[in-house]
C-alpha atoms as a PDB file:
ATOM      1  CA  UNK A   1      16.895  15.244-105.508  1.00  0.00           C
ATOM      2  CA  UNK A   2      15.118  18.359-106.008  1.00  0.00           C
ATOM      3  CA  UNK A   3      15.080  21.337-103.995  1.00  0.00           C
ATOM      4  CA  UNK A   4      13.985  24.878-102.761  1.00  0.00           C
ATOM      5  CA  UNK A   5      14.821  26.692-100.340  1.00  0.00           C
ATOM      6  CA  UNK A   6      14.822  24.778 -97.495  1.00  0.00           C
ATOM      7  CA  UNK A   7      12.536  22.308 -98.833  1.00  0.00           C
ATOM      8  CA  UNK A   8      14.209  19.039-100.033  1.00  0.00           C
ATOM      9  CA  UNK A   9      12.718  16.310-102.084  1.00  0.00           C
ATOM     10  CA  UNK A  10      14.411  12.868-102.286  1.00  0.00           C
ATOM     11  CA  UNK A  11      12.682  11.538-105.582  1.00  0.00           C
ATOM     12  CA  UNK A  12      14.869   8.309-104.843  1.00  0.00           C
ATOM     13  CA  UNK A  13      13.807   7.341-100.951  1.00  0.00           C
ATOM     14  CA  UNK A  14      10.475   9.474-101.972  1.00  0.00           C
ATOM     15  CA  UNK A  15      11.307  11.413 -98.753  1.00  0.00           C
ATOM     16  CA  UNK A  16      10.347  15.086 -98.298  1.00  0.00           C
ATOM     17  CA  UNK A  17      11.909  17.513 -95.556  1.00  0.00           C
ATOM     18  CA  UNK A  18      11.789  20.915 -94.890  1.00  0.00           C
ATOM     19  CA  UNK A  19      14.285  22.828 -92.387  1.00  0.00           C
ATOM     20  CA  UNK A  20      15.672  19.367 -91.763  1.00  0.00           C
ATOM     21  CA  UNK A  21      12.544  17.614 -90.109  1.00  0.00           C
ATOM     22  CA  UNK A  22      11.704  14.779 -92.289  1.00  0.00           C
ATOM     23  CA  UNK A  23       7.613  14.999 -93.191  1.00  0.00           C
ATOM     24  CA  UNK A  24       5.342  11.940 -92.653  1.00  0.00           C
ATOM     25  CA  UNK A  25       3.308  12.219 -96.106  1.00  0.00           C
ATOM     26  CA  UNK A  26       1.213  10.430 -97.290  1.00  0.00           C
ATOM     27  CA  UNK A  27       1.438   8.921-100.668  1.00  0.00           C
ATOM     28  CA  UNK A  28      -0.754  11.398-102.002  1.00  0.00           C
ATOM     29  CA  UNK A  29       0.786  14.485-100.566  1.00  0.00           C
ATOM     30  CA  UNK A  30       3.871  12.801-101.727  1.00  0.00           C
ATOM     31  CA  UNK A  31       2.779  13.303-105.172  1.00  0.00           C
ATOM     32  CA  UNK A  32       1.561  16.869-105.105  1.00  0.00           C
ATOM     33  CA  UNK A  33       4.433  17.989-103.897  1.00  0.00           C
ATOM     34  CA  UNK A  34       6.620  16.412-106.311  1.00  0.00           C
ATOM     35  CA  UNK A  35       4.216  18.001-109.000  1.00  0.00           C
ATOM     36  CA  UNK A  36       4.706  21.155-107.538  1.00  0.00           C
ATOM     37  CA  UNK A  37       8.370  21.146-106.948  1.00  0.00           C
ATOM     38  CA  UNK A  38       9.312  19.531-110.593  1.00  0.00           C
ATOM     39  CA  UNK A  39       7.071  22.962-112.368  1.00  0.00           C
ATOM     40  CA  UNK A  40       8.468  25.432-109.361  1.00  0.00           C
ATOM     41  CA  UNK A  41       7.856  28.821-110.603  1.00  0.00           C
ATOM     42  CA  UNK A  42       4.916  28.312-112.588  1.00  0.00           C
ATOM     43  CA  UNK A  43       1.314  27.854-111.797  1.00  0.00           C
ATOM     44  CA  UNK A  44       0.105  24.294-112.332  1.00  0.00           C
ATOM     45  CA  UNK A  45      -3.393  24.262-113.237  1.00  0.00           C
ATOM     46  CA  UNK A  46      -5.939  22.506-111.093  1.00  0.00           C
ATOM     47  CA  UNK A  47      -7.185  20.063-113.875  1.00  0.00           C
ATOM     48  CA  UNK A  48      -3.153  18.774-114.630  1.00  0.00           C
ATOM     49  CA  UNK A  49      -2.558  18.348-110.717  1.00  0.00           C
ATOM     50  CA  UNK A  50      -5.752  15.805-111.066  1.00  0.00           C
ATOM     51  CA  UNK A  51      -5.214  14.388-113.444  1.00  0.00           C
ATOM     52  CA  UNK A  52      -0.952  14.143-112.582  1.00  0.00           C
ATOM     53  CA  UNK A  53      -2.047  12.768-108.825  1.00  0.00           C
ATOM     54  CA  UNK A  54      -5.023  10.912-109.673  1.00  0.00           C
ATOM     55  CA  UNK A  55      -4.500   9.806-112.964  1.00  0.00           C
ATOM     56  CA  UNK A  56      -7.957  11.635-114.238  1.00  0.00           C
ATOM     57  CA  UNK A  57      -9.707  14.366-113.690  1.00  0.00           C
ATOM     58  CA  UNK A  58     -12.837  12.078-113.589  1.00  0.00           C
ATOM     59  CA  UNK A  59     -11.303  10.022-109.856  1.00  0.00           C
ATOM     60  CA  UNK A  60     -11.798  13.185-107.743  1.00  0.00           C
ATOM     61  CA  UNK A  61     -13.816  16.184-106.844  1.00  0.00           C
ATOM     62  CA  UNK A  62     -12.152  19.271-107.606  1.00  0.00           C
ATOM     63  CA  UNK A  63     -12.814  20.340-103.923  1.00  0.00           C
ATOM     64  CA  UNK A  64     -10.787  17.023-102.406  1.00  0.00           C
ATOM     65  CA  UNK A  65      -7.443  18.925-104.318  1.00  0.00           C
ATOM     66  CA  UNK A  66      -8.195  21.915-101.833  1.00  0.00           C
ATOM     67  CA  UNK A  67      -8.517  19.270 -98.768  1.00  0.00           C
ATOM     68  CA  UNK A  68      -4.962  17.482 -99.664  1.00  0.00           C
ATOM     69  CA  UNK A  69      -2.739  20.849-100.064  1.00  0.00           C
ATOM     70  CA  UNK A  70      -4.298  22.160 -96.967  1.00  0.00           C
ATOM     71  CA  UNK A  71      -2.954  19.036 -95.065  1.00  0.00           C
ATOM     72  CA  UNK A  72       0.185  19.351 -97.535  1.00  0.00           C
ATOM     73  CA  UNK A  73       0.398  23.023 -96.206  1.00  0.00           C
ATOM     74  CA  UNK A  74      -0.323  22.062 -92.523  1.00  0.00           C
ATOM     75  CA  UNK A  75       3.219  19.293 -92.767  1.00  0.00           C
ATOM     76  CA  UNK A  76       5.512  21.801 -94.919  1.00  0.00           C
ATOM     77  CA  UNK A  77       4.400  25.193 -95.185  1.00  0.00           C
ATOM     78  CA  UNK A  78       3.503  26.237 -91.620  1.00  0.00           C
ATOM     79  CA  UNK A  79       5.402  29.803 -91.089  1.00  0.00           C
ATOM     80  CA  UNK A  80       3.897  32.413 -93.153  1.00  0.00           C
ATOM     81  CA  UNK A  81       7.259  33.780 -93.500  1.00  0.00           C
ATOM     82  CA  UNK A  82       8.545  31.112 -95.289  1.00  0.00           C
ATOM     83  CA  UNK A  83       5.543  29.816 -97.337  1.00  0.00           C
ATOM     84  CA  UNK A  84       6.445  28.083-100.520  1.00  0.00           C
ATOM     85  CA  UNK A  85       2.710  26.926-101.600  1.00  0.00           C
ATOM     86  CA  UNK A  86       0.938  29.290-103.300  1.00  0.00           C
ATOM     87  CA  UNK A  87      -2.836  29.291-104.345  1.00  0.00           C
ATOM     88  CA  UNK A  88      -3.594  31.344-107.664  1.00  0.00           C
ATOM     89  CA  UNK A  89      -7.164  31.649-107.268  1.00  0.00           C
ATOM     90  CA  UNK A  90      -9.390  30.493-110.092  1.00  0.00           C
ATOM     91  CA  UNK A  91      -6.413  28.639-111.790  1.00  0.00           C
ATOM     92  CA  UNK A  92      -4.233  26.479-109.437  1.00  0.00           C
ATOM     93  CA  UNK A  93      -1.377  26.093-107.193  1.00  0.00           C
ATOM     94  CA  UNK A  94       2.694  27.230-107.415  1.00  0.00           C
ATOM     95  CA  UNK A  95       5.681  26.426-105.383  1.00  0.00           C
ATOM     96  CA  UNK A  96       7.981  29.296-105.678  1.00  0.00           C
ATOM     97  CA  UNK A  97      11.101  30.518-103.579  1.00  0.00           C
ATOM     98  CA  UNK A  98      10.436  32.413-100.651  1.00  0.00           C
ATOM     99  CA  UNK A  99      13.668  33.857-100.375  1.00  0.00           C
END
């Protein structure tokens, strides 16, 4: 089980919550968020997330990463206040503490 914050992921039932309210993800999202969560702190580049998700970089458009952690954002990360996702423009994604 890994967590932050109030975000909880159950690498056993592959089961993500946040707050409490289980999130319907897909398998996908499933798997950028446990990419996230098992580098929290640090910026994972866009070109590891690829090829980490989809195996290699040469399965998907760069632009379909933005697509999935937008939806990914829309299920998890939907107060401001609270945001754990974080885009580092030009680079990649992190999932840091917002506490």
């Amino acid at each position: 089980m890994l967590l932050v914050d109030d975000l909880i992921v159950n690498t056993r039932l592959r089961e993500v919550s946040r707050g409490g309210v289980v999130a319907a993800l897909t398998k996908t999202e499933y798997a950028l968020v446990e990419v996230l969560i098992e580098n929290v702190g640090h910026v994972v580049l866009r070109p590891e997330i690829i090829k980490r998700v989809w195996g290699t970089s040469d399965s998907i458009e760069s632009s379909s990463l933005d697509v999935y952690i937008k939806a990914l954002r829309a299920k998890i990360d939907t107060d401001p206040a609270t945001k754990l996702i974080y885009t580092v423009r030009g680079f990649g994604y992190k999932l840091m503490s917002y506490q």
